[in-house]
PDB file of N, CA and C in Angstrom:
ATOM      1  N   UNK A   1      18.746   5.920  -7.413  1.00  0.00           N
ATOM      2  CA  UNK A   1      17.395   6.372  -7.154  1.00  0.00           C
ATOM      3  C   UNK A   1      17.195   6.409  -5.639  1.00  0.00           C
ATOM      4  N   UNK A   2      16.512   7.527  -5.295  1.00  0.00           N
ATOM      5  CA  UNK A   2      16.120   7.336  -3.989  1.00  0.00           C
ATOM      6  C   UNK A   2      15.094   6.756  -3.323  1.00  0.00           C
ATOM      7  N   UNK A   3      15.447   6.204  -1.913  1.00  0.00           N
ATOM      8  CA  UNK A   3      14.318   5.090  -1.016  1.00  0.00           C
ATOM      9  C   UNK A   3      12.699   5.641  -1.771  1.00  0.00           C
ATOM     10  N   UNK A   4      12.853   6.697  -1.301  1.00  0.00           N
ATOM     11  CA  UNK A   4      11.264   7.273  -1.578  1.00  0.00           C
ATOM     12  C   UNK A   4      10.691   7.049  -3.055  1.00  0.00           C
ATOM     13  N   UNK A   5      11.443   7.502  -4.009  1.00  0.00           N
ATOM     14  CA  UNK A   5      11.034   7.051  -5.124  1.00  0.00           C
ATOM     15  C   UNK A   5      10.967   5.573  -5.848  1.00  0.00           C
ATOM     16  N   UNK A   6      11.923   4.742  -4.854  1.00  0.00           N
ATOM     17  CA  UNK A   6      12.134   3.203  -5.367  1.00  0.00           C
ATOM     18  C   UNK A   6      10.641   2.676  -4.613  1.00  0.00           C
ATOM     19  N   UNK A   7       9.923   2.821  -4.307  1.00  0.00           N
ATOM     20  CA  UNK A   7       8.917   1.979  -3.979  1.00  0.00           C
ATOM     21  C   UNK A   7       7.848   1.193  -4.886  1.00  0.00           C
ATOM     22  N   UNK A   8       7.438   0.068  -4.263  1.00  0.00           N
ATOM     23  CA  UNK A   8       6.631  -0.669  -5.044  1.00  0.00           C
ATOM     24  C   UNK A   8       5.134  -0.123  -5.294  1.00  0.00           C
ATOM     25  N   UNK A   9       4.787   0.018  -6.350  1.00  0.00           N
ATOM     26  CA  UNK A   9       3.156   0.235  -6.657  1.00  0.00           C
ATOM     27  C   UNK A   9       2.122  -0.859  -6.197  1.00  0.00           C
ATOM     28  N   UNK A  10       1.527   0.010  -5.561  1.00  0.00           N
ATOM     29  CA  UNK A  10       0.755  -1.087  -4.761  1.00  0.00           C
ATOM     30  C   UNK A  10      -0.879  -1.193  -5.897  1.00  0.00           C
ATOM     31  N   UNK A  11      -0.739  -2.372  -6.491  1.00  0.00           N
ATOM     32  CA  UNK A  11      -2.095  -2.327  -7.282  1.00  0.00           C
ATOM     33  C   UNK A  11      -3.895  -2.622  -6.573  1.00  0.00           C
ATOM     34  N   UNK A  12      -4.668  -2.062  -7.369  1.00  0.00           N
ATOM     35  CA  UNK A  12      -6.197  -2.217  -6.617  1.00  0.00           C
ATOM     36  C   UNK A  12      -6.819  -1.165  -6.888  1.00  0.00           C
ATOM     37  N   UNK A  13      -7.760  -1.176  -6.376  1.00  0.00           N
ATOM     38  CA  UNK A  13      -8.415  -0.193  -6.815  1.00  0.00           C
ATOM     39  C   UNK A  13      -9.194   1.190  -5.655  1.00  0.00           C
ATOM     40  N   UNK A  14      -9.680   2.529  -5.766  1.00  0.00           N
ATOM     41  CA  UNK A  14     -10.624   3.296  -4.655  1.00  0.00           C
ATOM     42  C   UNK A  14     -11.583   2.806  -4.462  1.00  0.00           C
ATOM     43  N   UNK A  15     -12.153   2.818  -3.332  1.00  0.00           N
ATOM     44  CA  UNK A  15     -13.641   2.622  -3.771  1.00  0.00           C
ATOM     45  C   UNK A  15     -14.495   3.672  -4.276  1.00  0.00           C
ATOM     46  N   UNK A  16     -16.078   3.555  -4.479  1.00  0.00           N
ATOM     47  CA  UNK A  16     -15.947   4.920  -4.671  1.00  0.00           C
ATOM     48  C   UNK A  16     -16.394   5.764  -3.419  1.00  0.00           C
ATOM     49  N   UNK A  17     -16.162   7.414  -4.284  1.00  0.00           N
ATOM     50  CA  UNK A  17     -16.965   8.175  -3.313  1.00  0.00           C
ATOM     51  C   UNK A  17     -15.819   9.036  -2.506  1.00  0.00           C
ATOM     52  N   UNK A  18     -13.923   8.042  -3.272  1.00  0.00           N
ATOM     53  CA  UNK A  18     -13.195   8.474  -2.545  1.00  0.00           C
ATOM     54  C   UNK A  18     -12.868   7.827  -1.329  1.00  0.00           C
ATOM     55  N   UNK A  19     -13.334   6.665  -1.040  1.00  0.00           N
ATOM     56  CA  UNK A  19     -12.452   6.254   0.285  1.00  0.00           C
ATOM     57  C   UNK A  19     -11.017   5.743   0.355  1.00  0.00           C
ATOM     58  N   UNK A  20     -10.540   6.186   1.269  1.00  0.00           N
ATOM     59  CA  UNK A  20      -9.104   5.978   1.529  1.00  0.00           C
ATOM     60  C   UNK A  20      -8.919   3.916   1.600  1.00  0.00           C
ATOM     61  N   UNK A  21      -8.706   3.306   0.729  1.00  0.00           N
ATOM     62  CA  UNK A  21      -8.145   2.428   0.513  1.00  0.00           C
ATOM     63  C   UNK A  21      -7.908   1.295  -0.686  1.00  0.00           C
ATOM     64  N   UNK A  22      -7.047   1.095  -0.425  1.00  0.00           N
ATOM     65  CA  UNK A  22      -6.365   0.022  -2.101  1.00  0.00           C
ATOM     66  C   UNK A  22      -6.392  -1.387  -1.738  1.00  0.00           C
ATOM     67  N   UNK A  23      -6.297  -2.313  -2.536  1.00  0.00           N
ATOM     68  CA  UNK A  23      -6.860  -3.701  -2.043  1.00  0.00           C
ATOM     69  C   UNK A  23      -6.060  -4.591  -3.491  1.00  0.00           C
ATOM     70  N   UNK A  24      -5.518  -5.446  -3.018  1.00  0.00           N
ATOM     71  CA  UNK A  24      -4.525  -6.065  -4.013  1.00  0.00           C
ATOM     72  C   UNK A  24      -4.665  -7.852  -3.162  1.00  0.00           C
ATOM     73  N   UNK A  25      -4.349  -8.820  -4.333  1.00  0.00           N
ATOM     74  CA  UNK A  25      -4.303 -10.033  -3.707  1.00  0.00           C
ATOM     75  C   UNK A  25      -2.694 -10.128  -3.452  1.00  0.00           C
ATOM     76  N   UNK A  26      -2.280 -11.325  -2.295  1.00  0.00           N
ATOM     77  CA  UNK A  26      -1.285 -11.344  -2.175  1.00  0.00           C
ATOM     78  C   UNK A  26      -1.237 -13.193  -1.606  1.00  0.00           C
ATOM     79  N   UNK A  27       0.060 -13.948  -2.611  1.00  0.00           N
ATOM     80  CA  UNK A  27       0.476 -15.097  -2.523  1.00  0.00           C
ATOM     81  C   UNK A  27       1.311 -15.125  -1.355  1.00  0.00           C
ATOM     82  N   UNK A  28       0.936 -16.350  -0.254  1.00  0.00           N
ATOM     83  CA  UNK A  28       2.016 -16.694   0.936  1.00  0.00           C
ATOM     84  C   UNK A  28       1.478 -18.045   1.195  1.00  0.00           C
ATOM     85  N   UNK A  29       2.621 -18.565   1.944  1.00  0.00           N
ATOM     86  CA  UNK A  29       2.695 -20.088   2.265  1.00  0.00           C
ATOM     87  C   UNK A  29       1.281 -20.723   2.989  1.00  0.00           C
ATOM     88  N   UNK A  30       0.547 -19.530   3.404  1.00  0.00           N
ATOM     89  CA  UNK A  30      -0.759 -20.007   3.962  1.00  0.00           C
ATOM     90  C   UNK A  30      -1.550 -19.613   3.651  1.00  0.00           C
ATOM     91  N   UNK A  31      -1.670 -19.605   1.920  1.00  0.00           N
ATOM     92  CA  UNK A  31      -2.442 -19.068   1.000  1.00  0.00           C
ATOM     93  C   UNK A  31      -2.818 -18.140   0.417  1.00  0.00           C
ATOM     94  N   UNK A  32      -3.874 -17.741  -0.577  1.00  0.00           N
ATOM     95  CA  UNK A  32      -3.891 -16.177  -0.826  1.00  0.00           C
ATOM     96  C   UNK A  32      -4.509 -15.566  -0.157  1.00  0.00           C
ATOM     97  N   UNK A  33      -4.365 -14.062  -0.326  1.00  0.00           N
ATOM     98  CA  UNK A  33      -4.987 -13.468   0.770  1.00  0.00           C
ATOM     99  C   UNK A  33      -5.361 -12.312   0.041  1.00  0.00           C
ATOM    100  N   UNK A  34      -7.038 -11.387  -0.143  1.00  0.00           N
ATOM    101  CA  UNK A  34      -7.208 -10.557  -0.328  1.00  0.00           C
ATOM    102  C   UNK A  34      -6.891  -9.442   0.952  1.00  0.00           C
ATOM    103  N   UNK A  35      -6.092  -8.495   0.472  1.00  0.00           N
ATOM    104  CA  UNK A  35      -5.340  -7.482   1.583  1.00  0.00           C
ATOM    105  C   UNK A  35      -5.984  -6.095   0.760  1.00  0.00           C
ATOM    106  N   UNK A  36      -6.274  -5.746   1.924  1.00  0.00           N
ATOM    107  CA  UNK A  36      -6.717  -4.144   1.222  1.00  0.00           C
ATOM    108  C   UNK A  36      -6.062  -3.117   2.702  1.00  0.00           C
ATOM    109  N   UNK A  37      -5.349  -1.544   2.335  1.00  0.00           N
ATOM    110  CA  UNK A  37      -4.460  -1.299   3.032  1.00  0.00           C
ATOM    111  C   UNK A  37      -5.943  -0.215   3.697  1.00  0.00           C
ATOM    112  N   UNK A  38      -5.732   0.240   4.323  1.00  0.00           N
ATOM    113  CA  UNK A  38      -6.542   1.562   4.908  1.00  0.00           C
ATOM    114  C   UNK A  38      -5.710   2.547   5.332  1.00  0.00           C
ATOM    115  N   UNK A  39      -5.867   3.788   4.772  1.00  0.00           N
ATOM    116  CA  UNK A  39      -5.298   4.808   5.656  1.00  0.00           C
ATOM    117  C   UNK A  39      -5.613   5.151   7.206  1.00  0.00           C
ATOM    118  N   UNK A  40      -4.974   6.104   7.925  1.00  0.00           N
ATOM    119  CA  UNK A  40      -5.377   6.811   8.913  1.00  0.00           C
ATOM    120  C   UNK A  40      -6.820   7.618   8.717  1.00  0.00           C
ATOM    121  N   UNK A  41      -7.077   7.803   8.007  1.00  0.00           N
ATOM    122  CA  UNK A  41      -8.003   8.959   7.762  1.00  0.00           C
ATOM    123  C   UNK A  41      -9.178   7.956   7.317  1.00  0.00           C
ATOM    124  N   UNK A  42      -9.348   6.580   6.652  1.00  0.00           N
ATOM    125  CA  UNK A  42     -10.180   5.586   6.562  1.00  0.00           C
ATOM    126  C   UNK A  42     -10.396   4.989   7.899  1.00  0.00           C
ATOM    127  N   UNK A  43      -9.881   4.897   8.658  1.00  0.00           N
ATOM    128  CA  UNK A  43      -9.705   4.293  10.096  1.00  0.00           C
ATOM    129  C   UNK A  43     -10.641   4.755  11.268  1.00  0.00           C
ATOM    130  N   UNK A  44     -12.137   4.682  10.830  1.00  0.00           N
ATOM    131  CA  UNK A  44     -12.878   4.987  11.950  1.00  0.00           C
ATOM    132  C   UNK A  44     -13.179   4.381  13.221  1.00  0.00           C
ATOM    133  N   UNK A  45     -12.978   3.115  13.469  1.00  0.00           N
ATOM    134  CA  UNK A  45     -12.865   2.211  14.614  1.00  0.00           C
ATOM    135  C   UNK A  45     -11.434   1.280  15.176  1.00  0.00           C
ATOM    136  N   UNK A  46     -11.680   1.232  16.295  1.00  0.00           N
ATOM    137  CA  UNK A  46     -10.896   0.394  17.143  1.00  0.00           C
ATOM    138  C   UNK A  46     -11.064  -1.069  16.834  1.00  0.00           C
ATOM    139  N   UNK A  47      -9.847  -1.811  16.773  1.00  0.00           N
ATOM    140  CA  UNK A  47      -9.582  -2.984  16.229  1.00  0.00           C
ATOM    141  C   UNK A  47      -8.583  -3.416  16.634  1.00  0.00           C
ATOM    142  N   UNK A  48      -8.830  -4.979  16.875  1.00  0.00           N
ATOM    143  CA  UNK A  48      -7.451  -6.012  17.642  1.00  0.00           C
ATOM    144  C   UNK A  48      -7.029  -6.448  16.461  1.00  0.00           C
ATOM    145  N   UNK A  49      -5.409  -6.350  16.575  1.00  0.00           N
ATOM    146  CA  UNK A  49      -4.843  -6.832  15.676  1.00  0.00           C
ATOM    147  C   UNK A  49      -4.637  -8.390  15.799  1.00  0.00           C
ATOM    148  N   UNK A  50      -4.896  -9.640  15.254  1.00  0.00           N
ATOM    149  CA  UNK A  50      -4.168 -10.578  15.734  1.00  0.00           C
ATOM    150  C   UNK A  50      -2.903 -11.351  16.051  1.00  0.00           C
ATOM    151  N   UNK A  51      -2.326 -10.200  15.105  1.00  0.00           N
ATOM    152  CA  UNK A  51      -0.735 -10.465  15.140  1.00  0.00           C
ATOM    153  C   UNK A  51       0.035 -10.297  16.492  1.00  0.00           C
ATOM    154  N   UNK A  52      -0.499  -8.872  16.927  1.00  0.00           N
ATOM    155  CA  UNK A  52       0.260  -8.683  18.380  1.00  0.00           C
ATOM    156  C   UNK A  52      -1.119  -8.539  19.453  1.00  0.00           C
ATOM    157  N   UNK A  53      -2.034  -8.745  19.088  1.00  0.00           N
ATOM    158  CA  UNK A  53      -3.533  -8.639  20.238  1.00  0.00           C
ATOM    159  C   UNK A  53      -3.162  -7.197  21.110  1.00  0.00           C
ATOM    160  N   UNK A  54      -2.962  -6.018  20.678  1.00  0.00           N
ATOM    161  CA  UNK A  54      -2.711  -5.053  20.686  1.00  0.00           C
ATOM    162  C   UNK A  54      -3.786  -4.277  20.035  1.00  0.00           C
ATOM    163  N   UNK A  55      -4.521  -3.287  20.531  1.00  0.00           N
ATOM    164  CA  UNK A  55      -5.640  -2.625  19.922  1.00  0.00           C
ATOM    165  C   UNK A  55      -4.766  -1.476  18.944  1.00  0.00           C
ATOM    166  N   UNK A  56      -5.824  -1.880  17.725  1.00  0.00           N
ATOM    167  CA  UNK A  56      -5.407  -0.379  16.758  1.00  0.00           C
ATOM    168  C   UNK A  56      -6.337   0.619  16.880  1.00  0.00           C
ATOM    169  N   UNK A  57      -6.705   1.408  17.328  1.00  0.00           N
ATOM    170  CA  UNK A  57      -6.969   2.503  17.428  1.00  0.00           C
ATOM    171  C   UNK A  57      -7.701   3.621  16.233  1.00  0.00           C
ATOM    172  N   UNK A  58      -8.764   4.108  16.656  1.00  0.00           N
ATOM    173  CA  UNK A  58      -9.178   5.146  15.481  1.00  0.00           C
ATOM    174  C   UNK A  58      -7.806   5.851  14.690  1.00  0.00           C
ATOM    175  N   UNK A  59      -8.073   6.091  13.193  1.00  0.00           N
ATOM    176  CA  UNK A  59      -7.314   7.088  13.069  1.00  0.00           C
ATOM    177  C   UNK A  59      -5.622   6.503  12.535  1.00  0.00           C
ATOM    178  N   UNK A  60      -5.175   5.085  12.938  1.00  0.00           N
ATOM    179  CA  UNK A  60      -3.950   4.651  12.198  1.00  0.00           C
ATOM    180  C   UNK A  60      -3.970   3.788  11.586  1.00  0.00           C
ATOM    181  N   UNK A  61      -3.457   3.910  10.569  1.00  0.00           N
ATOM    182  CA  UNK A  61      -3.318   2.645   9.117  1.00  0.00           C
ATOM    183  C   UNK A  61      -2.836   1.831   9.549  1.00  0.00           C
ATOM    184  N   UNK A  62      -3.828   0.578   9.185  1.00  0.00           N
ATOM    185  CA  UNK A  62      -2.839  -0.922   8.952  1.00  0.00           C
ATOM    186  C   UNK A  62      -4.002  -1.197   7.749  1.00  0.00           C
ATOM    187  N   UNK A  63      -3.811  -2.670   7.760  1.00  0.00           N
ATOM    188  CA  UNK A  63      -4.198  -3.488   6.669  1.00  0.00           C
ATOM    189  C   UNK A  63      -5.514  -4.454   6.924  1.00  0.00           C
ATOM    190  N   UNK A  64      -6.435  -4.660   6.173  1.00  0.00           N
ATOM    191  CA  UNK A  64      -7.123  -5.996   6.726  1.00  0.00           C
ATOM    192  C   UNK A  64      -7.353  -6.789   5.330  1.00  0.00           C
ATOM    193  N   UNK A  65      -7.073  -8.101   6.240  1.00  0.00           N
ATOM    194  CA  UNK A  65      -6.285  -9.037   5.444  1.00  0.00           C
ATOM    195  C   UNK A  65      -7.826 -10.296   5.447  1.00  0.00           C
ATOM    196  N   UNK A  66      -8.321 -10.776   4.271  1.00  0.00           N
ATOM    197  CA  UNK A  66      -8.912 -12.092   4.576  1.00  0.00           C
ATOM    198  C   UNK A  66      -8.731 -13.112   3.419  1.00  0.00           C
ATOM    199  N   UNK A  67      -9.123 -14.367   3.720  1.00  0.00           N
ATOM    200  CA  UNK A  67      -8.436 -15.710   2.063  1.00  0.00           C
ATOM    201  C   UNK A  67      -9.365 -15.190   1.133  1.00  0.00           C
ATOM    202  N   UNK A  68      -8.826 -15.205  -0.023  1.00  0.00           N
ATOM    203  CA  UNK A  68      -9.244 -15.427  -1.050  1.00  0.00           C
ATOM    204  C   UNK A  68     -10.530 -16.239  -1.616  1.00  0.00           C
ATOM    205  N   UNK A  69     -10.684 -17.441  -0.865  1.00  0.00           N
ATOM    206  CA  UNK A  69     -11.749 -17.992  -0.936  1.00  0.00           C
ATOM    207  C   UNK A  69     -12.906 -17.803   0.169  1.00  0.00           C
ATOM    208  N   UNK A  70     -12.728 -16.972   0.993  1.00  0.00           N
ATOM    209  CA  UNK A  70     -13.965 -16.227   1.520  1.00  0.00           C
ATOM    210  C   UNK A  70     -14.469 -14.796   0.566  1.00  0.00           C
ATOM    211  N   UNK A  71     -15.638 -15.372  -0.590  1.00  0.00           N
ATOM    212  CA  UNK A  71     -15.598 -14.476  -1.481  1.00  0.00           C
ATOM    213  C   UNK A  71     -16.644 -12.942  -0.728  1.00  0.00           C
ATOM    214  N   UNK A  72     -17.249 -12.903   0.557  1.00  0.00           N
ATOM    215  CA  UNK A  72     -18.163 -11.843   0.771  1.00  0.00           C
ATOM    216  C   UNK A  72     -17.360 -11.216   1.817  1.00  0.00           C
ATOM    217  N   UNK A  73     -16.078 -11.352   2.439  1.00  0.00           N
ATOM    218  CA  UNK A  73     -14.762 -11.095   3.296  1.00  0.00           C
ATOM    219  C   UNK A  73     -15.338 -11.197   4.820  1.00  0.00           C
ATOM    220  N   UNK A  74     -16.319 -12.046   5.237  1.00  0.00           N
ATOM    221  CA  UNK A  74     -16.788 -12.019   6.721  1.00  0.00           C
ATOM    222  C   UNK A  74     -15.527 -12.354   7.636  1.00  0.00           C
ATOM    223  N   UNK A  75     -14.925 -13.199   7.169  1.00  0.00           N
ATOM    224  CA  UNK A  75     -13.767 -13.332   7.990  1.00  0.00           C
ATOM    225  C   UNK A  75     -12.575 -12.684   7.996  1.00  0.00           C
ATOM    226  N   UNK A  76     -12.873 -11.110   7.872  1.00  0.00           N
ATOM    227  CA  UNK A  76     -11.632 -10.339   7.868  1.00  0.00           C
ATOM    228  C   UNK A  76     -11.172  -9.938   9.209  1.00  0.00           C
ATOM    229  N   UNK A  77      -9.603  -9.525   9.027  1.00  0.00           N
ATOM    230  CA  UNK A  77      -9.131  -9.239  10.109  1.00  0.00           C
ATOM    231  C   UNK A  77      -8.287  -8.442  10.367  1.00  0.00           C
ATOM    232  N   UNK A  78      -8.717  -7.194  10.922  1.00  0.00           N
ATOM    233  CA  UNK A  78      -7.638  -5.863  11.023  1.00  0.00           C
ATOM    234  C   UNK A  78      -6.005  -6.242  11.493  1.00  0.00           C
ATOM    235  N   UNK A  79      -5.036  -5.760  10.899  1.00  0.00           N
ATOM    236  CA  UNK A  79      -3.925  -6.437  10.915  1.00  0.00           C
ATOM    237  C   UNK A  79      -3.185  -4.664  11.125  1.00  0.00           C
ATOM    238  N   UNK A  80      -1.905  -4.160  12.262  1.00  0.00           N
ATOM    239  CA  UNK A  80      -0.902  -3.838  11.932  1.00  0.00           C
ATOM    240  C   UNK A  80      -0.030  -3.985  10.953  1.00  0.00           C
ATOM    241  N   UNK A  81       0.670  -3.358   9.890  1.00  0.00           N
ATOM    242  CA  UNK A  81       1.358  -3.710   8.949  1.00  0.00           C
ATOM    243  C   UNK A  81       2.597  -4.231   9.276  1.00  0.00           C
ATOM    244  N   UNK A  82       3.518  -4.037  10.263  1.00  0.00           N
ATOM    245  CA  UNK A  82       4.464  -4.982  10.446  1.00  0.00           C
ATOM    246  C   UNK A  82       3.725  -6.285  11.066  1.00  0.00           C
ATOM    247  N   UNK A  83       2.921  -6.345  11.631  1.00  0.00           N
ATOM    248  CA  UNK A  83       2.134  -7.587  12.088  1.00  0.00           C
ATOM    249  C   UNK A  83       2.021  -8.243  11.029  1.00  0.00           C
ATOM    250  N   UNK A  84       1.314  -8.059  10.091  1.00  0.00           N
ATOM    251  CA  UNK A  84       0.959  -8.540   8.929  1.00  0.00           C
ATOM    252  C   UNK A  84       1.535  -8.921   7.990  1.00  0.00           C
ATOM    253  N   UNK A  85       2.966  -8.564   7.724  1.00  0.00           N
ATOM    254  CA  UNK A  85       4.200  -9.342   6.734  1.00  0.00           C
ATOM    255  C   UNK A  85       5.007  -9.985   7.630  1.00  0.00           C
ATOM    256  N   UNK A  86       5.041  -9.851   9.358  1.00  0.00           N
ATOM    257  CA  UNK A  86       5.528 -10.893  10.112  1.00  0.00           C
ATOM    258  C   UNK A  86       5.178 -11.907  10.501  1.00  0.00           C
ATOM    259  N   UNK A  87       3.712 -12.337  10.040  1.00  0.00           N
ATOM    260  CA  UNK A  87       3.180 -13.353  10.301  1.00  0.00           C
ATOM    261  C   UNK A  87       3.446 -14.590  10.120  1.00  0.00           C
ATOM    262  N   UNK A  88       4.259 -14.740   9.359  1.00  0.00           N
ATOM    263  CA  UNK A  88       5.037 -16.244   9.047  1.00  0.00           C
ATOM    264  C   UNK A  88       6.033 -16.505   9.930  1.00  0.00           C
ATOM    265  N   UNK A  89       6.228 -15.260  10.542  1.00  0.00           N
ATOM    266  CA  UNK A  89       7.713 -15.701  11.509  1.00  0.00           C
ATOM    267  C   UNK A  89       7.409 -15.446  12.671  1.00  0.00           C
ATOM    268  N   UNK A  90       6.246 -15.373  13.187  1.00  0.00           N
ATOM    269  CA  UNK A  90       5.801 -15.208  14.206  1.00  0.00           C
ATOM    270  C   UNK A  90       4.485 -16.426  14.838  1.00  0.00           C
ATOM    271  N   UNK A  91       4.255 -16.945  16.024  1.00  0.00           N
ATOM    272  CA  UNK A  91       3.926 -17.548  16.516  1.00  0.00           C
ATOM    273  C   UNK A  91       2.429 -17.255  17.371  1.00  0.00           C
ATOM    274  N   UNK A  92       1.673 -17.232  17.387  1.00  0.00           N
ATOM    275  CA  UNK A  92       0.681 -16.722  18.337  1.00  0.00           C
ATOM    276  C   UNK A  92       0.876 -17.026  19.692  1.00  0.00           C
ATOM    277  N   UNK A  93       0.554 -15.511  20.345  1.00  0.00           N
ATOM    278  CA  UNK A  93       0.793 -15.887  21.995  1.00  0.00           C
ATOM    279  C   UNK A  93      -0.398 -16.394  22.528  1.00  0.00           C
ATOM    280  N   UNK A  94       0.011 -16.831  23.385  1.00  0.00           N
ATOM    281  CA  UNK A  94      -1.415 -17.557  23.721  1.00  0.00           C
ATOM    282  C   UNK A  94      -1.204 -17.416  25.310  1.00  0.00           C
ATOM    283  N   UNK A  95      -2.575 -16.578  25.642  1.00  0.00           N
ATOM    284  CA  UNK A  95      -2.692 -16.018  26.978  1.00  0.00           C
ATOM    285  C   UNK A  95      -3.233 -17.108  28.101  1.00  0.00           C
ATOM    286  N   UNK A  96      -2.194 -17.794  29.148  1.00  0.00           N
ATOM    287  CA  UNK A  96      -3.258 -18.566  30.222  1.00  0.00           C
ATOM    288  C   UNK A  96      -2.672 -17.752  31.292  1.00  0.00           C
ATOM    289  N   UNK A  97      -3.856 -18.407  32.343  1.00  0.00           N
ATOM    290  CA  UNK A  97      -4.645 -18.175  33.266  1.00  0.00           C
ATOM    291  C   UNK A  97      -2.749 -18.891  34.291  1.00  0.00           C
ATOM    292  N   UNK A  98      -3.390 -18.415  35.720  1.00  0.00           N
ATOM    293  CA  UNK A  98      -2.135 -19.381  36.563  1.00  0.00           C
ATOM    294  C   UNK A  98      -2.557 -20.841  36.601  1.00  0.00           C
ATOM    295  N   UNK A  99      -3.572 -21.079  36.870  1.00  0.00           N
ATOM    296  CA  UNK A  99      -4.162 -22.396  36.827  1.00  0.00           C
ATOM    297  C   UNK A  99      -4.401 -23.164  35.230  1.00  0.00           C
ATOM    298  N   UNK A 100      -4.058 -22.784  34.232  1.00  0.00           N
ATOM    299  CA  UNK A 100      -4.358 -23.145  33.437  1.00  0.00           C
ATOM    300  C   UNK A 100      -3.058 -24.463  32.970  1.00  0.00           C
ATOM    301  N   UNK A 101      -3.579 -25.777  32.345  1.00  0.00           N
ATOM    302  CA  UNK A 101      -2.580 -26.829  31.513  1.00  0.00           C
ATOM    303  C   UNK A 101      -1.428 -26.129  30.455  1.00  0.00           C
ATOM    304  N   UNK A 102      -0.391 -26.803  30.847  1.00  0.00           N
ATOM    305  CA  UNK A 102       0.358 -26.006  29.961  1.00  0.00           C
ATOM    306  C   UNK A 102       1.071 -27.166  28.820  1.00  0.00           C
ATOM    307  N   UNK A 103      -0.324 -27.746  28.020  1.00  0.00           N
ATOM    308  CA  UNK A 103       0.641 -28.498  27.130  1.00  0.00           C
ATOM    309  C   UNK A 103       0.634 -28.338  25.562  1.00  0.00           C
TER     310      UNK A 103
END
């Protein structure tokens, strides 16, 4: 079978009205996480990713990701998609100053 056709079905649901995105829970070591994907074409604002603190931009798909037990999603957070399944293996950078403690 080919790459293109071997892919995983991503479950969830439209909203309505037709908007571009699917929303599925997903199990990881730092809990569950309601993830809903957005297209390019859903993508009306600019957004920091926290994975790489890199702005996403109108117009390109990633994901925003928040726990499971934030049931009204205030604490969501626009995520790059390789950002977002690298997050376990990745570390947050953490920006100082020249003068700043470095411990």
């Amino acid at each position: 079978m080919s790459p293109r056709k071997n892919r995983r079905a991503i479950r969830g649901r439209a909203a309505p009205g037709g908007a571009s995105w699917v929303q599925e829970t997903e199990e990881g070591p730092d809990g569950d996480w309601i993830v809903r994907a957005v297209s390019g074409g859903g993508a009306v604002k600019a957004y920091r990713c926290p994975g790489c603190d890199q702005e996403i931009p109108p117009g390109v798909a990633h994901v925003v990701a928040w726990r499971s037990d934030d049931r009204d999603g205030r604490d969501r957070r626009h995520w790059h998609r390789p950002c977002w399944q690298a997050r376990g293996r990745r570390s947050p950078r953490i920006m100082r100053s020249r003068g700043a403690p470095r411990y």
